[in-house]
PDB file of N, CA and C in Angstrom:
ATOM      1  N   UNK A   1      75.306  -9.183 -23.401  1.00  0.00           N
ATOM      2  CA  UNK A   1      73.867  -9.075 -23.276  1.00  0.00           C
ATOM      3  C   UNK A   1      73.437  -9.171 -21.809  1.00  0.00           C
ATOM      4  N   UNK A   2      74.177 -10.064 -21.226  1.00  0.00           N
ATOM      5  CA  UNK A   2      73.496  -9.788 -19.748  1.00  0.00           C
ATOM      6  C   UNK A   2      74.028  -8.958 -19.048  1.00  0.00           C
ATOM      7  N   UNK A   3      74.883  -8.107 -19.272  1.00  0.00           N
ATOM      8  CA  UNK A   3      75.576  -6.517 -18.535  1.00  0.00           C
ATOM      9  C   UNK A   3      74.359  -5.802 -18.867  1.00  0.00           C
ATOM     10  N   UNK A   4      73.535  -5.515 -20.252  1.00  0.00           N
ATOM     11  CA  UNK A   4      73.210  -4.469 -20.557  1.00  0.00           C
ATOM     12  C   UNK A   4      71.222  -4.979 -19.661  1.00  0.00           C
ATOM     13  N   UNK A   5      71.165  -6.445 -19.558  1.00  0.00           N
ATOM     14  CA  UNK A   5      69.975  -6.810 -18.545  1.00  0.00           C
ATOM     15  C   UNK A   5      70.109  -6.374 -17.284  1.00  0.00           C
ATOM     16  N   UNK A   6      70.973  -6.508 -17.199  1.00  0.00           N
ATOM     17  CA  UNK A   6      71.818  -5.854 -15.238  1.00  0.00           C
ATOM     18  C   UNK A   6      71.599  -4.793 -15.336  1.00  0.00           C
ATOM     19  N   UNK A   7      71.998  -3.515 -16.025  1.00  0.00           N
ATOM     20  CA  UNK A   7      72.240  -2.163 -16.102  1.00  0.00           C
ATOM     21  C   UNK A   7      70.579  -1.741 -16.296  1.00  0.00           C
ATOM     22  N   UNK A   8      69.917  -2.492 -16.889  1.00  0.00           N
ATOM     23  CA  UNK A   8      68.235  -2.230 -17.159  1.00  0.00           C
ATOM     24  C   UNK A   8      67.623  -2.123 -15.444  1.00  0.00           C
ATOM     25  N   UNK A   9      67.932  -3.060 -15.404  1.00  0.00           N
ATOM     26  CA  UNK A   9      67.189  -3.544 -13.811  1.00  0.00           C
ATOM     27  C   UNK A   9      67.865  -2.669 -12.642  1.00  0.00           C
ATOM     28  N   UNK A  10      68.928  -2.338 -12.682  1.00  0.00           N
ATOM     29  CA  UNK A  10      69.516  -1.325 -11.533  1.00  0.00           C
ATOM     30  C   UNK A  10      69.136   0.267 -11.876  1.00  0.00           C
ATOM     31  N   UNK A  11      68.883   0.104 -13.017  1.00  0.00           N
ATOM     32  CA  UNK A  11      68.152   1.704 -13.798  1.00  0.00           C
ATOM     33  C   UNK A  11      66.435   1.826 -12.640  1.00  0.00           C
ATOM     34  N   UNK A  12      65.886   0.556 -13.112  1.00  0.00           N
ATOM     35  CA  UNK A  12      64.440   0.688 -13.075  1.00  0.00           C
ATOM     36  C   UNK A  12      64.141   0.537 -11.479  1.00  0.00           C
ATOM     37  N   UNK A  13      64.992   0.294 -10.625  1.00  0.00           N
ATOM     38  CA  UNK A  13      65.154   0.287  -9.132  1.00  0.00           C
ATOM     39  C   UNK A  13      65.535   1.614  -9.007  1.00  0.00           C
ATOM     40  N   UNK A  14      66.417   1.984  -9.131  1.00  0.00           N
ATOM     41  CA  UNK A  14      66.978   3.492  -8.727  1.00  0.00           C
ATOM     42  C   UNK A  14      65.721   4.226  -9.450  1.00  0.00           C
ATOM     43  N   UNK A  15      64.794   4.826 -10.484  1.00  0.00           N
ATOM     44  CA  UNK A  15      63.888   5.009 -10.530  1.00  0.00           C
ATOM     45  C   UNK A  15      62.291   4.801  -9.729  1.00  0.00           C
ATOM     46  N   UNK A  16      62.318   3.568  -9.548  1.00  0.00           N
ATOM     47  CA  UNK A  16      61.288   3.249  -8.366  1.00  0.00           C
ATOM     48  C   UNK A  16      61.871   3.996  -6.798  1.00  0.00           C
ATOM     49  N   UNK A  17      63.122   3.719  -6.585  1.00  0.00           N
ATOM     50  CA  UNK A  17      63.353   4.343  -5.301  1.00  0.00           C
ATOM     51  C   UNK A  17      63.353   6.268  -5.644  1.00  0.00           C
ATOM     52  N   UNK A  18      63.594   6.439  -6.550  1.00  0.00           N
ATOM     53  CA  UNK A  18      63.456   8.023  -6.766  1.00  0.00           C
ATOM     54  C   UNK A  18      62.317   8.197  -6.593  1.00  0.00           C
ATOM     55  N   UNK A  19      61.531   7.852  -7.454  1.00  0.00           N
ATOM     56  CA  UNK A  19      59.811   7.786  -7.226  1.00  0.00           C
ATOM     57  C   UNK A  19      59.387   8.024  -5.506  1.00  0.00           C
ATOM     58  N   UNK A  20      60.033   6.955  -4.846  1.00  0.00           N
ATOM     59  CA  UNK A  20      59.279   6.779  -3.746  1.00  0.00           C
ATOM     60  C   UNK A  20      59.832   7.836  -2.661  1.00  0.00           C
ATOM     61  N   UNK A  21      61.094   8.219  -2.963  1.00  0.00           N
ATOM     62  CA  UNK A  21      61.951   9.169  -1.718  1.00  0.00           C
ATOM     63  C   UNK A  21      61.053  10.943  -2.529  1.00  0.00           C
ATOM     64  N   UNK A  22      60.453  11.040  -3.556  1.00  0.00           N
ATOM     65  CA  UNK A  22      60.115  12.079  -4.047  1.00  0.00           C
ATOM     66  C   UNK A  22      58.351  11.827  -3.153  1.00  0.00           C
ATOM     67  N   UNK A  23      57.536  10.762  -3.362  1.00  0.00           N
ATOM     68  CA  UNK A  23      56.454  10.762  -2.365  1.00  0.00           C
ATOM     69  C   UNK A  23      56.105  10.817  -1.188  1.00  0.00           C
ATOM     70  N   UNK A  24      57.161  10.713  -0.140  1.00  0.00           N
ATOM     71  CA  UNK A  24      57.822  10.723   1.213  1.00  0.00           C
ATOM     72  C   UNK A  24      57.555  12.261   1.009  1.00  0.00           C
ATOM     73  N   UNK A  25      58.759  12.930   0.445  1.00  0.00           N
ATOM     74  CA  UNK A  25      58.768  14.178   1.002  1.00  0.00           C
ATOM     75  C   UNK A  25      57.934  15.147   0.470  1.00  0.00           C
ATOM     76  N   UNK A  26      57.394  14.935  -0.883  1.00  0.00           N
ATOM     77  CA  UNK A  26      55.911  15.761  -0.520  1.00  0.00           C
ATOM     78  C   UNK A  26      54.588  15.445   0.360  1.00  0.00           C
ATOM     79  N   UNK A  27      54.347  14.245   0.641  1.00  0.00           N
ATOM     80  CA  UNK A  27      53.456  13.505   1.294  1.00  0.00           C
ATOM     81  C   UNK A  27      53.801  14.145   2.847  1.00  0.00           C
ATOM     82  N   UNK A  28      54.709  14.004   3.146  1.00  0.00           N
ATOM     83  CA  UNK A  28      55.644  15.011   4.791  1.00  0.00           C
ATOM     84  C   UNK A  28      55.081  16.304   4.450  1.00  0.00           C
ATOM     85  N   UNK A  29      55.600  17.100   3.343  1.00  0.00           N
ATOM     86  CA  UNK A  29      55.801  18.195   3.515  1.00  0.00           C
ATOM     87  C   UNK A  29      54.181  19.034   3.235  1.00  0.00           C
ATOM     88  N   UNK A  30      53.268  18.453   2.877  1.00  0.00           N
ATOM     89  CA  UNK A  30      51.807  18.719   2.918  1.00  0.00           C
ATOM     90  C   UNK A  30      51.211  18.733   4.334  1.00  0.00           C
ATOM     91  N   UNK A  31      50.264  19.279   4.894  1.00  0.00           N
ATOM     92  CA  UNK A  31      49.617  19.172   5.802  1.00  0.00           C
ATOM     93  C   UNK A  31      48.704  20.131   5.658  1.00  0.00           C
ATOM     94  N   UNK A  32      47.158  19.468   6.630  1.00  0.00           N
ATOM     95  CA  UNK A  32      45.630  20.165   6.205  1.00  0.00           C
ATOM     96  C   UNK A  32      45.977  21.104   7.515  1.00  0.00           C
ATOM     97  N   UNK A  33      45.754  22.322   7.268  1.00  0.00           N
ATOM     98  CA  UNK A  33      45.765  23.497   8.390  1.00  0.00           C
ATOM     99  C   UNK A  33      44.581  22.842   8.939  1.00  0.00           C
ATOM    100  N   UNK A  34      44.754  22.978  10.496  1.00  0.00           N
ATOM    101  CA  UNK A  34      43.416  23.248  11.554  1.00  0.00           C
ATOM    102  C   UNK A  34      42.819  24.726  11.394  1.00  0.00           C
ATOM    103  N   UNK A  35      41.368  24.605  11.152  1.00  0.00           N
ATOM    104  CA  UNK A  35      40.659  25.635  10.424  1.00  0.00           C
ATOM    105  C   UNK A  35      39.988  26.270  11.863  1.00  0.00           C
ATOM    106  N   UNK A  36      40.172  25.501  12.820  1.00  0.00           N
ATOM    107  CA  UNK A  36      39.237  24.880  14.023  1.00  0.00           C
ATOM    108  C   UNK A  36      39.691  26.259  14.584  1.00  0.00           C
ATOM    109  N   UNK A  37      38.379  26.833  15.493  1.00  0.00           N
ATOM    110  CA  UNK A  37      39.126  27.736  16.325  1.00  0.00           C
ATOM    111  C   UNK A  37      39.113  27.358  17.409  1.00  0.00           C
ATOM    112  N   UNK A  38      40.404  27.653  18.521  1.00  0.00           N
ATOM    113  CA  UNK A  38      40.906  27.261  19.656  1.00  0.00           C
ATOM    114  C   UNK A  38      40.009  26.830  20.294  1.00  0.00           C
ATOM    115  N   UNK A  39      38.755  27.993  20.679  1.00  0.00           N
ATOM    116  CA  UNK A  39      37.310  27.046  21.327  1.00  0.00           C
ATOM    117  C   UNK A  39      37.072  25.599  21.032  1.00  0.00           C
ATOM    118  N   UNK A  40      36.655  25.497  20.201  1.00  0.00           N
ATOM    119  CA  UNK A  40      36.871  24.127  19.439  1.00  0.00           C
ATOM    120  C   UNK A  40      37.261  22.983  19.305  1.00  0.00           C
ATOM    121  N   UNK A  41      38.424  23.370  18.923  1.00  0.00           N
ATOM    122  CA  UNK A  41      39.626  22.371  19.210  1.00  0.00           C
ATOM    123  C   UNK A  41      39.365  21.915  20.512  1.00  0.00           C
ATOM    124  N   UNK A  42      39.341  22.901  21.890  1.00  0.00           N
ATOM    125  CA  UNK A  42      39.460  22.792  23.147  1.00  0.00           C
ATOM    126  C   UNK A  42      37.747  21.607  23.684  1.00  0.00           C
ATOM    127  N   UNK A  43      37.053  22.015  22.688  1.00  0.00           N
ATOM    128  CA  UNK A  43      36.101  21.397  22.767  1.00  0.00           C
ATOM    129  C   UNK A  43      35.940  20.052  23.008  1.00  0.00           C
ATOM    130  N   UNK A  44      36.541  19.681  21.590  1.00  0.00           N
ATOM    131  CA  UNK A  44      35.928  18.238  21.021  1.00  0.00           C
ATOM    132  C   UNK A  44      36.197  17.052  21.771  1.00  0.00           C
ATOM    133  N   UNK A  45      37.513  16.852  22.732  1.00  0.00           N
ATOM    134  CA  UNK A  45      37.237  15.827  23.809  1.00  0.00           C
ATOM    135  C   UNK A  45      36.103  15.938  24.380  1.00  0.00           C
ATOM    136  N   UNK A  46      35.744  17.235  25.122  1.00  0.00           N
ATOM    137  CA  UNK A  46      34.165  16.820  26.153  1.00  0.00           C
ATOM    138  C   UNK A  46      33.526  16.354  25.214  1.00  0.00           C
ATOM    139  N   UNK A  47      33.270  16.802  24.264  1.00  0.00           N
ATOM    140  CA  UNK A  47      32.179  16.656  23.216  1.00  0.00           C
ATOM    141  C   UNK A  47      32.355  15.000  23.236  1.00  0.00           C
ATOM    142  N   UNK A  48      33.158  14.544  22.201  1.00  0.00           N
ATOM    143  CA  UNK A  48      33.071  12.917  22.496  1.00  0.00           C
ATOM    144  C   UNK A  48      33.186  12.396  23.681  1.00  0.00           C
ATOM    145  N   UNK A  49      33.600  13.040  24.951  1.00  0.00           N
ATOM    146  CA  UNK A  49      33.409  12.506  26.011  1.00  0.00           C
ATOM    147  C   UNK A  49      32.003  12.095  26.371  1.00  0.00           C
ATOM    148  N   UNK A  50      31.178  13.394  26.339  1.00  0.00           N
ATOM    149  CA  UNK A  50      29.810  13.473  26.703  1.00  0.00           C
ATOM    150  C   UNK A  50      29.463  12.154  26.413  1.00  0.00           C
ATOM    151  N   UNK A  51      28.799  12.379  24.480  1.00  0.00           N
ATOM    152  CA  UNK A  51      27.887  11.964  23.518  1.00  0.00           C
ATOM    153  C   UNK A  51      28.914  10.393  23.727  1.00  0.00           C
ATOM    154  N   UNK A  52      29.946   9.617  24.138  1.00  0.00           N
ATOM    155  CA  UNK A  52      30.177   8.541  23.925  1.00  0.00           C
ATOM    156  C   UNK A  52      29.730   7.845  25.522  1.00  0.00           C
ATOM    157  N   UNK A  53      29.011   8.830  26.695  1.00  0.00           N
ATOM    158  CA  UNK A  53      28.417   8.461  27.886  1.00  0.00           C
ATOM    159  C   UNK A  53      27.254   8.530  27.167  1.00  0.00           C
ATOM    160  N   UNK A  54      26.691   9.536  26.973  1.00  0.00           N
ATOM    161  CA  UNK A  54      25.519   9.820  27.057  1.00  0.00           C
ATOM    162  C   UNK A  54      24.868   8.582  25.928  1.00  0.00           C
ATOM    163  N   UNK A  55      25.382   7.982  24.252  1.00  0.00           N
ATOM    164  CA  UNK A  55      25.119   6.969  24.157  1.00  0.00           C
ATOM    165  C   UNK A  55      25.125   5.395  24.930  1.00  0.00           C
ATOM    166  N   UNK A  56      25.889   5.670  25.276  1.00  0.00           N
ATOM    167  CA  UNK A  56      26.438   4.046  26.189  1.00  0.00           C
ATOM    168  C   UNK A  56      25.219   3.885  27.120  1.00  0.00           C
ATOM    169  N   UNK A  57      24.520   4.729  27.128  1.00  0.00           N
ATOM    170  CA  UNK A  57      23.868   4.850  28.604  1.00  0.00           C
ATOM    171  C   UNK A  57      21.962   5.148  28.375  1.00  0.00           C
ATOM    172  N   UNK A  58      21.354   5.316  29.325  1.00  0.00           N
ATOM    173  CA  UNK A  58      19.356   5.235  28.716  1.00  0.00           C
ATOM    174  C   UNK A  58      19.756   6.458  28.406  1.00  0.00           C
ATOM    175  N   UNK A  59      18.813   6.752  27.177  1.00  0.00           N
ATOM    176  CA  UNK A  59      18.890   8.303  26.569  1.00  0.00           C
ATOM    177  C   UNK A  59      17.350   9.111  26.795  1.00  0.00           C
ATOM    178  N   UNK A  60      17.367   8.232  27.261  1.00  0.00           N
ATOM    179  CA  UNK A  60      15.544   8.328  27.530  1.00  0.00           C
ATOM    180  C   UNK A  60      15.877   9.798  28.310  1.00  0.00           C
ATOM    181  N   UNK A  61      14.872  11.485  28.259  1.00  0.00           N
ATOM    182  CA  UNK A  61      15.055  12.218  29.172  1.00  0.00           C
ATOM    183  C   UNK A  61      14.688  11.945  30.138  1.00  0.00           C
ATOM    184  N   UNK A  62      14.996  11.930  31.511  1.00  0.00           N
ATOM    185  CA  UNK A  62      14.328  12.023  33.112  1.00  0.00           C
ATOM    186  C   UNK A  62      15.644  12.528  33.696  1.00  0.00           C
ATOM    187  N   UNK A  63      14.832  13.245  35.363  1.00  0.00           N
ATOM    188  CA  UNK A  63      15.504  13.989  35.976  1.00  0.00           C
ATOM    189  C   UNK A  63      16.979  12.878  36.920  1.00  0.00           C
ATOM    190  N   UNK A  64      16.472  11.920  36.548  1.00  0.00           N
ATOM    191  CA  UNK A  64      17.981  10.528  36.852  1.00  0.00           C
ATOM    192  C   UNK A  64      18.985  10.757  36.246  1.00  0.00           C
ATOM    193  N   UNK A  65      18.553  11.065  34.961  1.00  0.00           N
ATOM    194  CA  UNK A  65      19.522  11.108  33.439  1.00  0.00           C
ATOM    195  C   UNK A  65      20.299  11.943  33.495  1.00  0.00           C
ATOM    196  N   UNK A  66      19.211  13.208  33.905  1.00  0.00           N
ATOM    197  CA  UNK A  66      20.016  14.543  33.649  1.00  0.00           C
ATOM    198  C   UNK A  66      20.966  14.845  34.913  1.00  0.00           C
ATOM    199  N   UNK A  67      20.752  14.299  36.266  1.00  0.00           N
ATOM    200  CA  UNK A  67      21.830  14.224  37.111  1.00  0.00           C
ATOM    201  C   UNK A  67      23.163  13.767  36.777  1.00  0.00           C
ATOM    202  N   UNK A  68      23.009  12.067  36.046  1.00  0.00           N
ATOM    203  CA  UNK A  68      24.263  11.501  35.827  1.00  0.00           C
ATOM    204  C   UNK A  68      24.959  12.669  34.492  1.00  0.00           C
ATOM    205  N   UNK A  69      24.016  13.417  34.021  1.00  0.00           N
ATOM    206  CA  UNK A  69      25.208  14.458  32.751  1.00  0.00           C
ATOM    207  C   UNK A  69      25.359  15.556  33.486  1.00  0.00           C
ATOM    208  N   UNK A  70      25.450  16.286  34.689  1.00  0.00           N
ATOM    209  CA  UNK A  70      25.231  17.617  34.913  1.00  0.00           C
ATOM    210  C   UNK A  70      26.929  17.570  35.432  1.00  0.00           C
ATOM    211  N   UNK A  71      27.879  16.768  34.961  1.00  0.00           N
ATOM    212  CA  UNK A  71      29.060  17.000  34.558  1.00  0.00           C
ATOM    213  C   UNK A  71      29.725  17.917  34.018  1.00  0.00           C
ATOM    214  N   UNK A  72      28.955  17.177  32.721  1.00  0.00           N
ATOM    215  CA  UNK A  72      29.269  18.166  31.233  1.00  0.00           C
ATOM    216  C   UNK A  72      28.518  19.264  30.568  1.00  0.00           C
ATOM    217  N   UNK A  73      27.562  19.653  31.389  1.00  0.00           N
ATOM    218  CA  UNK A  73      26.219  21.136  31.304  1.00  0.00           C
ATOM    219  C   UNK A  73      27.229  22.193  32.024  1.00  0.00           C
ATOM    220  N   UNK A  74      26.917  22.920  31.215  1.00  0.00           N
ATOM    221  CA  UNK A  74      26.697  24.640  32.088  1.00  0.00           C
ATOM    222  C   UNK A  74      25.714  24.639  33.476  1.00  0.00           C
ATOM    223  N   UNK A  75      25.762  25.232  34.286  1.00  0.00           N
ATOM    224  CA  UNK A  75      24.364  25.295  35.562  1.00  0.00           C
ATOM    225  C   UNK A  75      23.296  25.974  34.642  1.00  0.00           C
ATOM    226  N   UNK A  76      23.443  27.249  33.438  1.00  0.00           N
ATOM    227  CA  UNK A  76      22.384  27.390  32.666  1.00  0.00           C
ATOM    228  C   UNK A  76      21.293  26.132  32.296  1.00  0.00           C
ATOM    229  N   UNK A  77      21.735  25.578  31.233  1.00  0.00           N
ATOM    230  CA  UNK A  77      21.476  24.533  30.849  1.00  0.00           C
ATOM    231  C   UNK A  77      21.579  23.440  31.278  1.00  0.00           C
ATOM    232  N   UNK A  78      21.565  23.249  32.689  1.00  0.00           N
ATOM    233  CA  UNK A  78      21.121  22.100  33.458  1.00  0.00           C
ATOM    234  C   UNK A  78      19.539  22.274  34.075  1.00  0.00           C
ATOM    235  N   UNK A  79      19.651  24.048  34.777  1.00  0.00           N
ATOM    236  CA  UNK A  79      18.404  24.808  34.786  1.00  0.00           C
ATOM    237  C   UNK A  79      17.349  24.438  33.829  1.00  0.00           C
ATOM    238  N   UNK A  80      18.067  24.582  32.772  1.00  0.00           N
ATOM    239  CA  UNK A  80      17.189  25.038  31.570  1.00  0.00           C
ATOM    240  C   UNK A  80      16.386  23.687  31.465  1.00  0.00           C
ATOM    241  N   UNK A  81      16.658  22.873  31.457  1.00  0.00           N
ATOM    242  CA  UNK A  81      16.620  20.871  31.117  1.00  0.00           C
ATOM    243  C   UNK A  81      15.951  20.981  32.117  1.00  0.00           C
ATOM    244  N   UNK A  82      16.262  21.184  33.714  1.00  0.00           N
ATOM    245  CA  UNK A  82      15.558  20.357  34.923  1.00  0.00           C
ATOM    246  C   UNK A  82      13.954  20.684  34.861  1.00  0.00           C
ATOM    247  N   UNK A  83      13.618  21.529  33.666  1.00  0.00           N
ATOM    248  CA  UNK A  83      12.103  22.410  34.177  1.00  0.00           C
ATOM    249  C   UNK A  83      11.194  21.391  32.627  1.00  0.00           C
ATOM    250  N   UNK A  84      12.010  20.271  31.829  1.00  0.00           N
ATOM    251  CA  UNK A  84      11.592  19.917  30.710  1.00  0.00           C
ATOM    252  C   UNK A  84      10.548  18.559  31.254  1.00  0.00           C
ATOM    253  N   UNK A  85       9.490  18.456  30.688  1.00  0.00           N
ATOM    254  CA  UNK A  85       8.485  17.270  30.702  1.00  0.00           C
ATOM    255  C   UNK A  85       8.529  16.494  29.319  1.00  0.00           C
ATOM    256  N   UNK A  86       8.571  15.334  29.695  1.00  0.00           N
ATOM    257  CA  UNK A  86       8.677  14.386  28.353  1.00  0.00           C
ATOM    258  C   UNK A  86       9.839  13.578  28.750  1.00  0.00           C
ATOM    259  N   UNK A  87       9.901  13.109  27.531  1.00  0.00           N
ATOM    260  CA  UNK A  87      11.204  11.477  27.598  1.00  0.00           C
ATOM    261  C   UNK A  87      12.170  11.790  26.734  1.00  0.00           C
ATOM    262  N   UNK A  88      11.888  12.935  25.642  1.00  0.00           N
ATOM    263  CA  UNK A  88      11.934  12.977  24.492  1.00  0.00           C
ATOM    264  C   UNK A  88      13.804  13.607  24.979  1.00  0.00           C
ATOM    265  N   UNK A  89      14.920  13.115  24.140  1.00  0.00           N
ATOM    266  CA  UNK A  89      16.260  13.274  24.237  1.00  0.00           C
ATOM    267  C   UNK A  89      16.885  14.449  23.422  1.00  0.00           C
ATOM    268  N   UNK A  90      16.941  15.706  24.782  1.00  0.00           N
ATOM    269  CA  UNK A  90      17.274  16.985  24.621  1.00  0.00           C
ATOM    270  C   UNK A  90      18.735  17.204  23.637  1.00  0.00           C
ATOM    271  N   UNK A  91      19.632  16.318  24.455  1.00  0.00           N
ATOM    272  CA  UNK A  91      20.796  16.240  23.016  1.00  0.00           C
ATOM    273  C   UNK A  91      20.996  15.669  21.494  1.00  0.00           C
ATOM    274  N   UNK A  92      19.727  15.197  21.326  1.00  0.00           N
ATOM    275  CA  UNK A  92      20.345  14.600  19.947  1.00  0.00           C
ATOM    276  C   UNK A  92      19.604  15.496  18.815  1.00  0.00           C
ATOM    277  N   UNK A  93      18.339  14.795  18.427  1.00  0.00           N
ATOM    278  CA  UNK A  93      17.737  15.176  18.040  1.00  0.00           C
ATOM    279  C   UNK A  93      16.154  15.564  18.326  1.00  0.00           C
ATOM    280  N   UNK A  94      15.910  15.687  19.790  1.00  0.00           N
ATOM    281  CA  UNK A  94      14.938  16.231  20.828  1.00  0.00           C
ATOM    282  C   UNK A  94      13.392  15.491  20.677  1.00  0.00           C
ATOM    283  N   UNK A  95      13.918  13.865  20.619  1.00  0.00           N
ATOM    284  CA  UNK A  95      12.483  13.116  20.170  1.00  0.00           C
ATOM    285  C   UNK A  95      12.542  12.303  21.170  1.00  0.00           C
ATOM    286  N   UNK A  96      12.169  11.049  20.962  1.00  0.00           N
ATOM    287  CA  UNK A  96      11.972   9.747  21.192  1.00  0.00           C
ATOM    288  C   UNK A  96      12.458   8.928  20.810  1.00  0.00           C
ATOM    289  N   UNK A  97      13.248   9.149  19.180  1.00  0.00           N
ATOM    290  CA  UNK A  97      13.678   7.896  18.523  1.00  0.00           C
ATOM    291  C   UNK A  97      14.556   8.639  18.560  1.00  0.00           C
ATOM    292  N   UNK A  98      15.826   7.879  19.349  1.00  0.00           N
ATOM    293  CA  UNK A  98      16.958   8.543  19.032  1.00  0.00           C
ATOM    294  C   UNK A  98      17.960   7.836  18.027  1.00  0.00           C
ATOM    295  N   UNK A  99      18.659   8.271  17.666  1.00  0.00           N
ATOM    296  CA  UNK A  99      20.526   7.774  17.014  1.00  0.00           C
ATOM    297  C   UNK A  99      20.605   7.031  17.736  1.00  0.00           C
ATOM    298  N   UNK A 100      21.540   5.624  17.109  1.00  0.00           N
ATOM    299  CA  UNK A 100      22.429   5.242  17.473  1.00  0.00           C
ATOM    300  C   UNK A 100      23.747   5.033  17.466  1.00  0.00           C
ATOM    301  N   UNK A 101      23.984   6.120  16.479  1.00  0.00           N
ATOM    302  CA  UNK A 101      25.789   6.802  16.881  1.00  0.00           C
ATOM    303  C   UNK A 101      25.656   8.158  16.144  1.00  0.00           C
ATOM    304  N   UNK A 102      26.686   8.616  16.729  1.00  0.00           N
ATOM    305  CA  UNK A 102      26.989   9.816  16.618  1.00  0.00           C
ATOM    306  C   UNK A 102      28.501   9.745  15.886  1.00  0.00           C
ATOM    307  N   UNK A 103      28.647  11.451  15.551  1.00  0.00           N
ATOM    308  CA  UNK A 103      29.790  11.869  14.733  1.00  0.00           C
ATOM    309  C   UNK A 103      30.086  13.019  15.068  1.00  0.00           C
ATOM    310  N   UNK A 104      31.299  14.112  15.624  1.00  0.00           N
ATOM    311  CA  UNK A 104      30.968  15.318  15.607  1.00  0.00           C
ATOM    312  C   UNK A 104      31.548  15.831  14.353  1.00  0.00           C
ATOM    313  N   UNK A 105      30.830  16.933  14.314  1.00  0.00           N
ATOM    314  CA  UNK A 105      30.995  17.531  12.399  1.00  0.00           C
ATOM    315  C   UNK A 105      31.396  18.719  12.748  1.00  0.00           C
ATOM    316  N   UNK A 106      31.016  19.502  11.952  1.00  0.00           N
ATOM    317  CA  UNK A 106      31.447  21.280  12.241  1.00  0.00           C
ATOM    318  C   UNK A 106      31.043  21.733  13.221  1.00  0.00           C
ATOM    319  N   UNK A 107      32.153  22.777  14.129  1.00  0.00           N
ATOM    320  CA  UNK A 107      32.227  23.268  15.244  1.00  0.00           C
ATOM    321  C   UNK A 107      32.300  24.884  14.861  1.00  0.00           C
ATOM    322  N   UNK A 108      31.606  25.506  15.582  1.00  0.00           N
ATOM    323  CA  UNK A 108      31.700  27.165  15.539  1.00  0.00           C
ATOM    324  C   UNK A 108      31.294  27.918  17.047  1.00  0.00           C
ATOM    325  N   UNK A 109      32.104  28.273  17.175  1.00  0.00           N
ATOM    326  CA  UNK A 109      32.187  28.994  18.542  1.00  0.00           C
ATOM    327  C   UNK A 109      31.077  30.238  18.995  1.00  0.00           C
ATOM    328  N   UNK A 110      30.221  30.171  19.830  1.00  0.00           N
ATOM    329  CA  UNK A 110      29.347  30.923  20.276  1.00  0.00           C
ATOM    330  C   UNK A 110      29.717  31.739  21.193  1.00  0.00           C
ATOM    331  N   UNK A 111      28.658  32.759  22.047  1.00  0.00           N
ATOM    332  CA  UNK A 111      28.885  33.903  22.535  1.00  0.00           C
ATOM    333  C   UNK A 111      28.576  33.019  23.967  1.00  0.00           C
TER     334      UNK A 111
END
């Protein structure tokens, strides 16, 4: 009787380890394609670079503000900003009350 308790228990181990060497290698062998196009991809550091200054920091608009970001602008759109009146915060959501964190979500590449 206790051979055939032994033989139970070395069964139900070698089963658990089958189990687990079978979740390994589909769990490996899955992966989510990057859908992202290269733009994109190439993007998303500045992107959290920016938006993790540009929170840390007054979000308030003025022409102070927009100096310390004219880093991470195009000269277009630094243009475009330097000619703006108000306080109101051109990157987020273009008010007064801004976020206080951010996320970046879907990316699509422009002209």
């Amino acid at each position: 009787m206790h051979r055939s308790k032994r033989i139970k228990t070395i069964l139900s181990v070698s089963a658990s380890l089958r189990f687990i060497f079978l979740l390994v290698l589909f769990g490996s062998s899955c992966s989510i394609p990057n859908l992202s196009s290269p733009e994109c991809v190439e993007a998303q550091p500045v992107l959290r670079e920016f938006y993790s200054f540009h929170f840390g920091n007054d979000m308030a608009f003025s022409p102070e503000n927009l100096k310390l970001r004219e880093r991470f602008l195009t000269p277009r759109l630094r243009d475009e900003l330097a000619t703006r009146q108000g306080t109101a915060d051109p990157f987020t959501v273009n008010s007064d009350d801004v976020p206080r964190a951010f996320r970046l979500a879907e990316c699509t590449a422009g002209d």
